[in-house]
PDB file of N, CA and C in Angstrom:
ATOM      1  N   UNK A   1     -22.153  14.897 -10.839  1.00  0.00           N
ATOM      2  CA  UNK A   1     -21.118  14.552  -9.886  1.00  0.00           C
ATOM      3  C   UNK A   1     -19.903  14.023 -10.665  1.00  0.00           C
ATOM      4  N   UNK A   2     -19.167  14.530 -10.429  1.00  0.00           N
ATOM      5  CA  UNK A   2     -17.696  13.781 -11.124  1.00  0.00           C
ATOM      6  C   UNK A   2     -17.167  12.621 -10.560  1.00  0.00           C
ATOM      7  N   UNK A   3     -16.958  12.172 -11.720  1.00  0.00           N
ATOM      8  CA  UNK A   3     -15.786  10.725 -11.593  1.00  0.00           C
ATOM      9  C   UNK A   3     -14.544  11.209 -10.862  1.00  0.00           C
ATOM     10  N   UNK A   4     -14.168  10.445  -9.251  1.00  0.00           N
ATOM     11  CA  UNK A   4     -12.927  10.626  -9.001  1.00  0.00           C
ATOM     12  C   UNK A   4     -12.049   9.124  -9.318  1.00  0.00           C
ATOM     13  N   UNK A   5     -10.467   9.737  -9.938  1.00  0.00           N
ATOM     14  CA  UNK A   5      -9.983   8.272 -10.357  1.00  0.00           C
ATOM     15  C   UNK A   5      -8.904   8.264  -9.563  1.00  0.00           C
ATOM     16  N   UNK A   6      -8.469   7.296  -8.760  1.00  0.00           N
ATOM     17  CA  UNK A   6      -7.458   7.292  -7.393  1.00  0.00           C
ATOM     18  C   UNK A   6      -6.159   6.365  -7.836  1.00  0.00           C
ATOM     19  N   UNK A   7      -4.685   7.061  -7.479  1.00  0.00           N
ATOM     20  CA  UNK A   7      -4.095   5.822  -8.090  1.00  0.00           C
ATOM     21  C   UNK A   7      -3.002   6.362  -6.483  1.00  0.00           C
ATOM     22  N   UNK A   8      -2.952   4.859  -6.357  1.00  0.00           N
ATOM     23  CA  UNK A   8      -2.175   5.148  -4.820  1.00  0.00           C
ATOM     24  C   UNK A   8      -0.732   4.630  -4.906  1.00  0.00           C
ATOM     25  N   UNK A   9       0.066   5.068  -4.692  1.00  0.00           N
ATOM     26  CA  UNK A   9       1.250   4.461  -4.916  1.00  0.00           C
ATOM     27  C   UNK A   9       2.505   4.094  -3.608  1.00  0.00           C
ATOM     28  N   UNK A  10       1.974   3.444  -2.438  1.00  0.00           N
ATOM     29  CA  UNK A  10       2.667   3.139  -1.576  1.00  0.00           C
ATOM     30  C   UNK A  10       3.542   2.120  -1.773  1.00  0.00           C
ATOM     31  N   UNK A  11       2.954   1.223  -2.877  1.00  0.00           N
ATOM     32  CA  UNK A  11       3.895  -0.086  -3.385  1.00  0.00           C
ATOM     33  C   UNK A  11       4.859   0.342  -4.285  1.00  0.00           C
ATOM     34  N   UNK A  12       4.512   1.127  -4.852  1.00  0.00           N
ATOM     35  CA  UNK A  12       5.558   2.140  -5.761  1.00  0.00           C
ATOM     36  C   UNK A  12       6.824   1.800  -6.208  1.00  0.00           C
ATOM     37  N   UNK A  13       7.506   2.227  -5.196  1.00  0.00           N
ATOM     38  CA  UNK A  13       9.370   2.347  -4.939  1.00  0.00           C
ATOM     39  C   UNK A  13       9.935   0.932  -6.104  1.00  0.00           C
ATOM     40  N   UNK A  14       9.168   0.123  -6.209  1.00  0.00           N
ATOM     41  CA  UNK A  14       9.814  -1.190  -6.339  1.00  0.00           C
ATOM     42  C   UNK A  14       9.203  -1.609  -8.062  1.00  0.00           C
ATOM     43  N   UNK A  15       8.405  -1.129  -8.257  1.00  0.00           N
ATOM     44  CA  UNK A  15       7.079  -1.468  -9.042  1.00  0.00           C
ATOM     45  C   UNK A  15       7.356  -0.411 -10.406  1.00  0.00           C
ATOM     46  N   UNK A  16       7.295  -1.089 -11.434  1.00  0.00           N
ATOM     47  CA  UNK A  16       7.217  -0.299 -12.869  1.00  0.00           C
ATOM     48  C   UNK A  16       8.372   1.347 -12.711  1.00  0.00           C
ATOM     49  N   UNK A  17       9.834   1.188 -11.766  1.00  0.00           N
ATOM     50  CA  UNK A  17      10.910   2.104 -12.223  1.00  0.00           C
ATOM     51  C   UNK A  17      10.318   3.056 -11.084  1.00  0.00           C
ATOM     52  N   UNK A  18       9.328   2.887 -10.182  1.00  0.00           N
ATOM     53  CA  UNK A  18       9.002   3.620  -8.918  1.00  0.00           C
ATOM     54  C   UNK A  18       8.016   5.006  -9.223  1.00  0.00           C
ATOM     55  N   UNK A  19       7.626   5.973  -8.149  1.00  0.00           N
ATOM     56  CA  UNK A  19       6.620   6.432  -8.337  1.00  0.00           C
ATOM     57  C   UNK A  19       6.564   6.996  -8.990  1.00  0.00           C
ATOM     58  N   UNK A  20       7.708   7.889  -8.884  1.00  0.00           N
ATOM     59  CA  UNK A  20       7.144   9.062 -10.453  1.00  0.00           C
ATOM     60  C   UNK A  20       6.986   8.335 -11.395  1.00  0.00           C
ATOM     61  N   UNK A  21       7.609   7.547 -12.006  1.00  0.00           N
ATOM     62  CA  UNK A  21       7.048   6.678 -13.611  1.00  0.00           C
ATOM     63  C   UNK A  21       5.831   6.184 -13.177  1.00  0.00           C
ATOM     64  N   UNK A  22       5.492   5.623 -11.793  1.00  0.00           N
ATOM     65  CA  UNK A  22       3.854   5.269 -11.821  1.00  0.00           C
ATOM     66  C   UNK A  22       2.622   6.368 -11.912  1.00  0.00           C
ATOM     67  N   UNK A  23       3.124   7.435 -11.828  1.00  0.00           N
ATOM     68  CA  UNK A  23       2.542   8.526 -11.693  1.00  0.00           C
ATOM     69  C   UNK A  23       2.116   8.967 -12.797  1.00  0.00           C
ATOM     70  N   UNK A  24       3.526   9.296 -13.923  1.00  0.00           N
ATOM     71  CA  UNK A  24       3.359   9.752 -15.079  1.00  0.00           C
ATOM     72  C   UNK A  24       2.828   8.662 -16.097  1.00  0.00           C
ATOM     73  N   UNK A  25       2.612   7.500 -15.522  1.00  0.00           N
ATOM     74  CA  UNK A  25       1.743   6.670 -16.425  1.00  0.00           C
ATOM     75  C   UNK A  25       0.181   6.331 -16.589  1.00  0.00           C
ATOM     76  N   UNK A  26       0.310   7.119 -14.583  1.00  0.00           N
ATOM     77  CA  UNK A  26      -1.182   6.920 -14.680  1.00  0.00           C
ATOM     78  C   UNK A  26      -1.672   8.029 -15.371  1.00  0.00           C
ATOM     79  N   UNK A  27      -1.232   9.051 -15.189  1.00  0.00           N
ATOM     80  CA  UNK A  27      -1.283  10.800 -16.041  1.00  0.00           C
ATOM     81  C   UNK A  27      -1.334  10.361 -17.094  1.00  0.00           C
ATOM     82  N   UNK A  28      -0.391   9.384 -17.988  1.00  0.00           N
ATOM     83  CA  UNK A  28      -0.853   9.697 -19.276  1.00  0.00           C
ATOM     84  C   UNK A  28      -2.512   8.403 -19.854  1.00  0.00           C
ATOM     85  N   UNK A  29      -2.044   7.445 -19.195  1.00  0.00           N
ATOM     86  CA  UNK A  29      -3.946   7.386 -19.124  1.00  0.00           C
ATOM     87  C   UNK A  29      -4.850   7.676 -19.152  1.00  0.00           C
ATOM     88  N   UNK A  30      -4.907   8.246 -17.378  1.00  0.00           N
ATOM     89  CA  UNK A  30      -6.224   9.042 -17.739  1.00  0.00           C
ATOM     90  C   UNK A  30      -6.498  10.048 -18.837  1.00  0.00           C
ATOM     91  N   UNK A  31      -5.407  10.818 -19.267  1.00  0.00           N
ATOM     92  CA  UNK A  31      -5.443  12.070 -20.315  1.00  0.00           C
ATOM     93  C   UNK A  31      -6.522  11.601 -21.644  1.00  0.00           C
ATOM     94  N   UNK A  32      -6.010  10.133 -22.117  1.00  0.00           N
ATOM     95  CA  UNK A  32      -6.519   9.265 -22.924  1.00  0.00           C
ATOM     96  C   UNK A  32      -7.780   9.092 -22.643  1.00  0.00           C
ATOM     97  N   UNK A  33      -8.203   8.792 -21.474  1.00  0.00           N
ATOM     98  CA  UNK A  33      -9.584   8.200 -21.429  1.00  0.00           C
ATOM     99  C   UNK A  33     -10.601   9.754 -21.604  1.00  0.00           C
ATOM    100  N   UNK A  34      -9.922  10.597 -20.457  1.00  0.00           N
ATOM    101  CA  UNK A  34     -10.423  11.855 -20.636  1.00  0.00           C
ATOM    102  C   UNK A  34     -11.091  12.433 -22.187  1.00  0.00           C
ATOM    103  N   UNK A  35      -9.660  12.384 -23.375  1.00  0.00           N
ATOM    104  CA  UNK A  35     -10.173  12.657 -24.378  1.00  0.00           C
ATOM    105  C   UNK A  35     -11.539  11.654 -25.057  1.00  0.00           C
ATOM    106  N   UNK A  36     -11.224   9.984 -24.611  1.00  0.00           N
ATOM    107  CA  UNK A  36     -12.293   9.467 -25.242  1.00  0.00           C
ATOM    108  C   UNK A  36     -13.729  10.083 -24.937  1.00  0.00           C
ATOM    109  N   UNK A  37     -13.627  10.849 -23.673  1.00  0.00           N
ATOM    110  CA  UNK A  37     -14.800  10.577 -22.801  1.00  0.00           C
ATOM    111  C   UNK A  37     -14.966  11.889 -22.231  1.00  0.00           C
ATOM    112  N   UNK A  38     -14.882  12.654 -23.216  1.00  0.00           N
ATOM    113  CA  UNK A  38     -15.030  14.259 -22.645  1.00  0.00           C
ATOM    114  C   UNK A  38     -16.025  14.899 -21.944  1.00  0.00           C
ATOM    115  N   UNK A  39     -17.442  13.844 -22.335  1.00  0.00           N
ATOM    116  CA  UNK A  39     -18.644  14.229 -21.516  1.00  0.00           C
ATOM    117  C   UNK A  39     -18.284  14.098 -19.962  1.00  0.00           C
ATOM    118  N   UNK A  40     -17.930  13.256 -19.803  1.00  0.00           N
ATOM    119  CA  UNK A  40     -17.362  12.588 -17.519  1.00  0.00           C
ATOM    120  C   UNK A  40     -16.062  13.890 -17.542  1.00  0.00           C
ATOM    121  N   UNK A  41     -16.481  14.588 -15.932  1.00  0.00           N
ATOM    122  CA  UNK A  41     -16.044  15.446 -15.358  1.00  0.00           C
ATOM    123  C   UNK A  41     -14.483  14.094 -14.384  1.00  0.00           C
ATOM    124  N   UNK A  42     -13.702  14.155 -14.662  1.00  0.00           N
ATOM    125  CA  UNK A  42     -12.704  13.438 -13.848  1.00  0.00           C
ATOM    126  C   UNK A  42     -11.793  14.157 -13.112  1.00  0.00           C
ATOM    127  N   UNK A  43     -11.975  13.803 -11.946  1.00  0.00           N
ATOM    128  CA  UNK A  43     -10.958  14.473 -10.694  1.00  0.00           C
ATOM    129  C   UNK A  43      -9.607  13.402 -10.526  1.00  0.00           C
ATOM    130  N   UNK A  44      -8.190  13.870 -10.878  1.00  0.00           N
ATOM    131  CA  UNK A  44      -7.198  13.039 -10.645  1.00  0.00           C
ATOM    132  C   UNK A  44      -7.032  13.343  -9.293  1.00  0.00           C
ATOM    133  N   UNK A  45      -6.648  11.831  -8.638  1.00  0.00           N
ATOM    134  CA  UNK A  45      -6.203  12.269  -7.088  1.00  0.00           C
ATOM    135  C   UNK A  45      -5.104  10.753  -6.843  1.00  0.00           C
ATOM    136  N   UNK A  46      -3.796  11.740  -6.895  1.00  0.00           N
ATOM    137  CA  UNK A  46      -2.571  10.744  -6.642  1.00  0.00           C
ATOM    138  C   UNK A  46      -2.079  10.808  -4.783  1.00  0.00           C
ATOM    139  N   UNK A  47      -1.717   9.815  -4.531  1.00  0.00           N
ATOM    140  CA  UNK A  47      -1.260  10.083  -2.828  1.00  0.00           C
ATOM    141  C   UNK A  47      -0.243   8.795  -2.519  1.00  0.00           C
ATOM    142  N   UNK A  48       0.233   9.192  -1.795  1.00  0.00           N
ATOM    143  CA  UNK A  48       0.939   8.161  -0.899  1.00  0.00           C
ATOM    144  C   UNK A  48       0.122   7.010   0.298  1.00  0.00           C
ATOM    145  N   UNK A  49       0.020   6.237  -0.057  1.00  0.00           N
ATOM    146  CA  UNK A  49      -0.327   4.875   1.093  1.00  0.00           C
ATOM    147  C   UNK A  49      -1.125   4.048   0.166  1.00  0.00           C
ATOM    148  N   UNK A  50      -1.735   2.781   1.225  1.00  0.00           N
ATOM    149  CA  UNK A  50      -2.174   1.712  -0.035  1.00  0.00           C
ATOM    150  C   UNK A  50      -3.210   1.867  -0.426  1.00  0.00           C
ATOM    151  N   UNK A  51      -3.171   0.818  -1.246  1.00  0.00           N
ATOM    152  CA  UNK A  51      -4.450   0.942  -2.223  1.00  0.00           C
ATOM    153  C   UNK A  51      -5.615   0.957  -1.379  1.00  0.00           C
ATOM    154  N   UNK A  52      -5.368   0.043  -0.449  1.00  0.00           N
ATOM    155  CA  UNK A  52      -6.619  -0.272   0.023  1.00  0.00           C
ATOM    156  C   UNK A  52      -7.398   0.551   1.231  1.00  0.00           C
ATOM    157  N   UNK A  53      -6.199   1.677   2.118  1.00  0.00           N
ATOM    158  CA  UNK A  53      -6.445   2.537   2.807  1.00  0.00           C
ATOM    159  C   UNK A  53      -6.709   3.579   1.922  1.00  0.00           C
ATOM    160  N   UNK A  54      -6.486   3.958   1.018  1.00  0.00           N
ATOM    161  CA  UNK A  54      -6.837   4.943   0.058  1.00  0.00           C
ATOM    162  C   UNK A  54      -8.284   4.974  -0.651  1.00  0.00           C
ATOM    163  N   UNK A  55      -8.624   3.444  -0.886  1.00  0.00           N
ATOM    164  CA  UNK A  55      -9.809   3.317  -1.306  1.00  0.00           C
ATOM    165  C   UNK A  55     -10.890   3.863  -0.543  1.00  0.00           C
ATOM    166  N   UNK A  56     -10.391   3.328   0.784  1.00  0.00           N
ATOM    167  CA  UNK A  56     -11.485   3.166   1.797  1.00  0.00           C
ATOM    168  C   UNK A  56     -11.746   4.622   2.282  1.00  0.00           C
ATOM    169  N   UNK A  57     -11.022   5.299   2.441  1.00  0.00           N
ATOM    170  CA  UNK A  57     -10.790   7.010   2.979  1.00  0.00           C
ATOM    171  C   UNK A  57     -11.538   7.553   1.481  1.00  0.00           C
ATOM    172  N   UNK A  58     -11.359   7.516   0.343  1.00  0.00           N
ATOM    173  CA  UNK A  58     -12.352   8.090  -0.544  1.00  0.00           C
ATOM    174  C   UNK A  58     -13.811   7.332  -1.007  1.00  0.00           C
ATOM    175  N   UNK A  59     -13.533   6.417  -0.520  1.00  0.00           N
ATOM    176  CA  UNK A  59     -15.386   5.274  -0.448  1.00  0.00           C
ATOM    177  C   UNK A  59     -16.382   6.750   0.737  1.00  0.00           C
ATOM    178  N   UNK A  60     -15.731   7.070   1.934  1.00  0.00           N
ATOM    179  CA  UNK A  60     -16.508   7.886   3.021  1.00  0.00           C
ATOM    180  C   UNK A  60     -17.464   8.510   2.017  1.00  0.00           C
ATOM    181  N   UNK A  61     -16.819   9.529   0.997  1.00  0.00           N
ATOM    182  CA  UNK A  61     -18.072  10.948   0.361  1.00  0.00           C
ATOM    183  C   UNK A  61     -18.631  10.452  -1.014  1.00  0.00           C
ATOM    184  N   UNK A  62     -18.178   8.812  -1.048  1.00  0.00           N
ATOM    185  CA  UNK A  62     -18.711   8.205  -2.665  1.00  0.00           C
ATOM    186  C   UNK A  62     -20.127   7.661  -2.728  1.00  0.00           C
ATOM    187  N   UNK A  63     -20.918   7.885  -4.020  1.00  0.00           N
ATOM    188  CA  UNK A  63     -22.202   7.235  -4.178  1.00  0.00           C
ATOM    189  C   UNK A  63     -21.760   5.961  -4.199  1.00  0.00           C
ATOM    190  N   UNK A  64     -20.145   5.633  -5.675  1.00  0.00           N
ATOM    191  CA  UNK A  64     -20.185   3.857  -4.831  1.00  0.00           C
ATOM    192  C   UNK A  64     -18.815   3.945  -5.681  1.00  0.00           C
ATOM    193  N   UNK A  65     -18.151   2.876  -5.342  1.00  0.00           N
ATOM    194  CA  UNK A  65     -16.661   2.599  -5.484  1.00  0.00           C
ATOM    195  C   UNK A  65     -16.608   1.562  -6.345  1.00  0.00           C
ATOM    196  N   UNK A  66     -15.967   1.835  -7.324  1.00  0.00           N
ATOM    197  CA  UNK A  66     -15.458   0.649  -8.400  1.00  0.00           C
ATOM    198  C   UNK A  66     -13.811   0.506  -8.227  1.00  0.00           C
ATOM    199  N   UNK A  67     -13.703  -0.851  -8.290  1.00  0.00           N
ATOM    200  CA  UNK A  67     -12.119  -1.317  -8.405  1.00  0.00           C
ATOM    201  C   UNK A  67     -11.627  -2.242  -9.094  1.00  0.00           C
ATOM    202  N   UNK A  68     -11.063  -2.399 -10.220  1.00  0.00           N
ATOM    203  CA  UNK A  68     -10.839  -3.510 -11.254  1.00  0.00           C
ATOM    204  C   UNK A  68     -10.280  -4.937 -10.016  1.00  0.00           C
ATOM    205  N   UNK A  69     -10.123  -5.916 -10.226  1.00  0.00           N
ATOM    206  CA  UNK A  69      -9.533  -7.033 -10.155  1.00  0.00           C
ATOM    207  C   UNK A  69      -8.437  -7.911 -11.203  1.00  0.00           C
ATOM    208  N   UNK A  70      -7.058  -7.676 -11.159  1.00  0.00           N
ATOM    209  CA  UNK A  70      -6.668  -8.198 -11.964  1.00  0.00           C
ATOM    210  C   UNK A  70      -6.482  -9.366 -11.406  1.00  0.00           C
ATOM    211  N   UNK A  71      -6.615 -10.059 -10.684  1.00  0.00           N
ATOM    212  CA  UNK A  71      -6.278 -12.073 -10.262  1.00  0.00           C
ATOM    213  C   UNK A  71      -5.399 -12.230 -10.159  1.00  0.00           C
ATOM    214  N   UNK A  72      -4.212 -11.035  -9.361  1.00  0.00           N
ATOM    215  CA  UNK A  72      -2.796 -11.521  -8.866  1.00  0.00           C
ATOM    216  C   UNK A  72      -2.698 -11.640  -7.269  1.00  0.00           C
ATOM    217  N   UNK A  73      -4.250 -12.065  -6.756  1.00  0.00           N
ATOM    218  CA  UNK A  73      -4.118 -12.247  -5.100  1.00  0.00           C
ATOM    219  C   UNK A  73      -3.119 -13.799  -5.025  1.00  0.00           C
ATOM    220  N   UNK A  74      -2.596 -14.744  -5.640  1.00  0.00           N
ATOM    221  CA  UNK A  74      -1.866 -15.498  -5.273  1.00  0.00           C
ATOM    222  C   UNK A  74      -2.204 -17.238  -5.917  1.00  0.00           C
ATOM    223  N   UNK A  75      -3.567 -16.782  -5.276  1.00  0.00           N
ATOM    224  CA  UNK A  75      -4.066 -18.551  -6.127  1.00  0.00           C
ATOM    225  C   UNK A  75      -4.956 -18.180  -8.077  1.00  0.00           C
ATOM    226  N   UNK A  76      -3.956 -19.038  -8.066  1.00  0.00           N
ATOM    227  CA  UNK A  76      -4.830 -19.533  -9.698  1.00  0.00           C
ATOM    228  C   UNK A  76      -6.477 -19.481  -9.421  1.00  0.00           C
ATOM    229  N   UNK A  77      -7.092 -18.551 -10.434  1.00  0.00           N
ATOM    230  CA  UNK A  77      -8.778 -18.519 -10.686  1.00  0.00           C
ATOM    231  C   UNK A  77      -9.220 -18.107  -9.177  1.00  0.00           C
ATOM    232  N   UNK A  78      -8.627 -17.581  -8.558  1.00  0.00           N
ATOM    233  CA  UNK A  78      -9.167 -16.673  -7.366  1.00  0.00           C
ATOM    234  C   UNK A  78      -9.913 -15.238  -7.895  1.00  0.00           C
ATOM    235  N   UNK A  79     -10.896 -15.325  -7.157  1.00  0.00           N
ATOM    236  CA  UNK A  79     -11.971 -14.310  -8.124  1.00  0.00           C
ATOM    237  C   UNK A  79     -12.041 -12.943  -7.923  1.00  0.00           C
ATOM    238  N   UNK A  80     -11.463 -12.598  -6.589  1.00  0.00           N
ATOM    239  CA  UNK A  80     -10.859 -11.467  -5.915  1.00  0.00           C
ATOM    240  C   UNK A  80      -9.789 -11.803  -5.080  1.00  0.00           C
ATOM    241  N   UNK A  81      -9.360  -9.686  -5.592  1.00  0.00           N
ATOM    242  CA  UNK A  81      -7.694  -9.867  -5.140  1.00  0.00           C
ATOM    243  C   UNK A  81      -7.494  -9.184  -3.449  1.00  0.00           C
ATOM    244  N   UNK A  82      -6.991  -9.134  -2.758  1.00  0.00           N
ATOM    245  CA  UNK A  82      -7.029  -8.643  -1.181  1.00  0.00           C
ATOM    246  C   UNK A  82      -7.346  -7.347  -1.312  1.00  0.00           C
ATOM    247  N   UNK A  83      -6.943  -6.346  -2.070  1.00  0.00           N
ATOM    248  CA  UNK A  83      -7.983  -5.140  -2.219  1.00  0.00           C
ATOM    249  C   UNK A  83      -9.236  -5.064  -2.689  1.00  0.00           C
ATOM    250  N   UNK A  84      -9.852  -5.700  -3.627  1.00  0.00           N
ATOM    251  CA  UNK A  84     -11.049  -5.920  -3.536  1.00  0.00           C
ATOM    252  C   UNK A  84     -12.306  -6.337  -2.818  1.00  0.00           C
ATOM    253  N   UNK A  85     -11.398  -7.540  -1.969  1.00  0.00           N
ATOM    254  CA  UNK A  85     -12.313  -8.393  -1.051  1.00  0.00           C
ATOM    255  C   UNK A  85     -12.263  -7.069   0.290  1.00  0.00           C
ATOM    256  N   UNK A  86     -11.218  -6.545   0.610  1.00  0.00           N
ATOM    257  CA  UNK A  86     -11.198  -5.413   1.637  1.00  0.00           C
ATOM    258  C   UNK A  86     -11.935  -4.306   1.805  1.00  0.00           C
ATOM    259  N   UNK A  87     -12.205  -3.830   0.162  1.00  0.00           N
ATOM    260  CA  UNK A  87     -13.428  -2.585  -0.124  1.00  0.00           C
ATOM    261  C   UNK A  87     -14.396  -3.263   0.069  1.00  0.00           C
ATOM    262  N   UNK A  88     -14.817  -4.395  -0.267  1.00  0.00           N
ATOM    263  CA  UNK A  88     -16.431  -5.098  -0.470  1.00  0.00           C
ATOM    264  C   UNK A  88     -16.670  -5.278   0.956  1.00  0.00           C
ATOM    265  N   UNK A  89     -15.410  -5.382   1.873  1.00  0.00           N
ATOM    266  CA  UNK A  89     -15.436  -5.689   3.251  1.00  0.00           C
ATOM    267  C   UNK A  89     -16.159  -4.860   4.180  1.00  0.00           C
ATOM    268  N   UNK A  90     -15.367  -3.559   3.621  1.00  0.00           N
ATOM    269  CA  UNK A  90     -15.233  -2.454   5.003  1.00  0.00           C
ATOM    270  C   UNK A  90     -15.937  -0.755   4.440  1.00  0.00           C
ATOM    271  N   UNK A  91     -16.300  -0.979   2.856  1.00  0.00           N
ATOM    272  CA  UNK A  91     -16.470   0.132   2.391  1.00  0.00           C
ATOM    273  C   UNK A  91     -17.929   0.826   2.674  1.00  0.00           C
ATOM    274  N   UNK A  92     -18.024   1.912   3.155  1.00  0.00           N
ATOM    275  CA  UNK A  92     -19.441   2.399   3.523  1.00  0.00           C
ATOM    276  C   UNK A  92     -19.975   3.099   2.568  1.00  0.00           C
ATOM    277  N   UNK A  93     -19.898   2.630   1.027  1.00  0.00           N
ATOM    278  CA  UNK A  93     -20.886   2.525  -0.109  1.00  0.00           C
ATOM    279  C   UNK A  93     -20.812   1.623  -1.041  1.00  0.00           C
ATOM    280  N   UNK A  94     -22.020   1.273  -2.125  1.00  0.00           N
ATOM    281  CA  UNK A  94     -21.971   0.048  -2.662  1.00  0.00           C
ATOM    282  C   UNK A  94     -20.713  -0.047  -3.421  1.00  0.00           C
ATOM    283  N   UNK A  95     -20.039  -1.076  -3.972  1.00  0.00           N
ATOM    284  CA  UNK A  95     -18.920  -1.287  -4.532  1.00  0.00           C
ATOM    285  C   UNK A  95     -18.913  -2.479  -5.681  1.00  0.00           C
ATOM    286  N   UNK A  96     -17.942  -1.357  -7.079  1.00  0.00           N
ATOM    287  CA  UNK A  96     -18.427  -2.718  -7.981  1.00  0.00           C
ATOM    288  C   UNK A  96     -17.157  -3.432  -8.652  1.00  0.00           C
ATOM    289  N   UNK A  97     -16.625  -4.347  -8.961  1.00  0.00           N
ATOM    290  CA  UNK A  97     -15.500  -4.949  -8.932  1.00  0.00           C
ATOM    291  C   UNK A  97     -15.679  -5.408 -10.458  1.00  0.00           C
ATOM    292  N   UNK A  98     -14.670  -5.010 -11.306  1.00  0.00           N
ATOM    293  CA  UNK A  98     -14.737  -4.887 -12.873  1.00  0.00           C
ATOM    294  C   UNK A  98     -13.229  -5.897 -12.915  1.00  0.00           C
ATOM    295  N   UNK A  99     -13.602  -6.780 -13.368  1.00  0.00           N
ATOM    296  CA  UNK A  99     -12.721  -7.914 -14.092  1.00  0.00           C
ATOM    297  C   UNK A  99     -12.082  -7.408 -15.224  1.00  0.00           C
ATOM    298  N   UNK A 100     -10.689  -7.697 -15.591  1.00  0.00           N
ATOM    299  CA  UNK A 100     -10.551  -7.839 -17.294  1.00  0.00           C
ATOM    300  C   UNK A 100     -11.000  -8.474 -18.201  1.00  0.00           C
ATOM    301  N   UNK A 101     -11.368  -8.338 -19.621  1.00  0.00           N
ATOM    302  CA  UNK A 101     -12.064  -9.319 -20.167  1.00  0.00           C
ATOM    303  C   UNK A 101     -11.652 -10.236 -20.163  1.00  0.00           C
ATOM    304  N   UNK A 102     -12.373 -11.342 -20.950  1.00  0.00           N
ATOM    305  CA  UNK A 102     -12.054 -12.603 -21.089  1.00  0.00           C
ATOM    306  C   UNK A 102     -11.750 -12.736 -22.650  1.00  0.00           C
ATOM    307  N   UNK A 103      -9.983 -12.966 -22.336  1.00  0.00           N
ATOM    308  CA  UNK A 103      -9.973 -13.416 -23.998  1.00  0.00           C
ATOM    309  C   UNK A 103     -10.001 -15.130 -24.133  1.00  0.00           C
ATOM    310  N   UNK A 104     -10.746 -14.922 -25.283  1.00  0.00           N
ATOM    311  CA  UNK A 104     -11.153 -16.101 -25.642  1.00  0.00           C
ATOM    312  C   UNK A 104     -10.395 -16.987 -26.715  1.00  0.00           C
ATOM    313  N   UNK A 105      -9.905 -18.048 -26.706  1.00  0.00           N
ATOM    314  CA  UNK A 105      -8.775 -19.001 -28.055  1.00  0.00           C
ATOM    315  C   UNK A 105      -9.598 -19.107 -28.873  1.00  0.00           C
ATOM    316  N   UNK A 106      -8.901 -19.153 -29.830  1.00  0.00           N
ATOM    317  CA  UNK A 106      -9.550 -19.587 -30.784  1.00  0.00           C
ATOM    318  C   UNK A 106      -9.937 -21.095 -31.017  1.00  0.00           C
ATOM    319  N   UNK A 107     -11.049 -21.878 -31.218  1.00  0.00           N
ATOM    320  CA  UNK A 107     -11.149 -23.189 -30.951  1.00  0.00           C
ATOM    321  C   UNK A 107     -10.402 -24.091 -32.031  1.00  0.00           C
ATOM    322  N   UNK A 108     -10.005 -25.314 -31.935  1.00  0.00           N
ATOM    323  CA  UNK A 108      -8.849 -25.809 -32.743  1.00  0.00           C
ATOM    324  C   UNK A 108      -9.980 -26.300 -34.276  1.00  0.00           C
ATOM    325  N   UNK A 109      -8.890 -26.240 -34.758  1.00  0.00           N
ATOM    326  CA  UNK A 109      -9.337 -26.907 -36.308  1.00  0.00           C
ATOM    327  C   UNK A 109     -10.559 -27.897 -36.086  1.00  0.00           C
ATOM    328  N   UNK A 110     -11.370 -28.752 -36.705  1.00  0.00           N
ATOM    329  CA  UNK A 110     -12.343 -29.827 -37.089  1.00  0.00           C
ATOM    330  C   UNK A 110     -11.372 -31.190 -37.297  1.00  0.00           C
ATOM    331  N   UNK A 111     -11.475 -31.976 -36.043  1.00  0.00           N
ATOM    332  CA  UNK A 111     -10.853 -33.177 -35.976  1.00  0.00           C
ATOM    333  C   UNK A 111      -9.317 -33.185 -35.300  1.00  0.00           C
ATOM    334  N   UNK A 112      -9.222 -32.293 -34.656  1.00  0.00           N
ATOM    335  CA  UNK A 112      -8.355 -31.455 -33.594  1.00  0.00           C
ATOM    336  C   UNK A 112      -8.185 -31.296 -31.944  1.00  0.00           C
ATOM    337  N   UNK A 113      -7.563 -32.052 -31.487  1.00  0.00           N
ATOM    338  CA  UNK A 113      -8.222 -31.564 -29.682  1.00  0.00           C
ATOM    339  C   UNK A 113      -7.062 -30.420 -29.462  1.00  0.00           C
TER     340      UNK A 113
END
């Protein structure tokens, strides 16, 4: 079964020089991952409306839906963002929510706070 990868761009207009540059950035991404990862069959599918109606309309024919979380729903250390909490909400297959890593400081010198 192939990987479908969804990039929705209703917020667009306003966002990173508007859609076509969001478009051609997500294009050149995936191209990248594609080459890392030549074994996964990937279906690009770009559209108009939000993220989160978009999710949910391709969750219907999915074994299960993954959606990163980057932590810009509004509050500091909020653990999901309003599209995430909305798929986990309403989505009619399991759904898995992939964080960015955690970079870690480096701890201070010996005798240092």
């Amino acid at each position: 079964m192939p990987l479908v990868v969804l990039c929705a761009l209703a917020d667009a207009p306003g966002v990173l020089g508007g859609a076509r540059e969001m478009e051609e950035r997500f294009t050149q991404l995936m191209i990248a991952a594609e080459k890392e990862h030549p074994e996964i069959t990937v279906l690009r599918q770009v559209g108009a409306g939000t993220p989160r109606a978009a999710l949910l309309v391709a969750a219907a024919g999915a074994q299960m839906l993954v959606v990163g979380c980057r932590g810009h729903g509004g509050l500091k250390n909020m653990s999901l963002g309003s599209v995430a909490q909305a798929v986990l909400h309403y989505s009619p297959c399991p759904v898995g929510v992939v964080h960015p890593p955690v970079r870690h400081r480096a701890p201070p010198p010996p005798g240092r706070c």
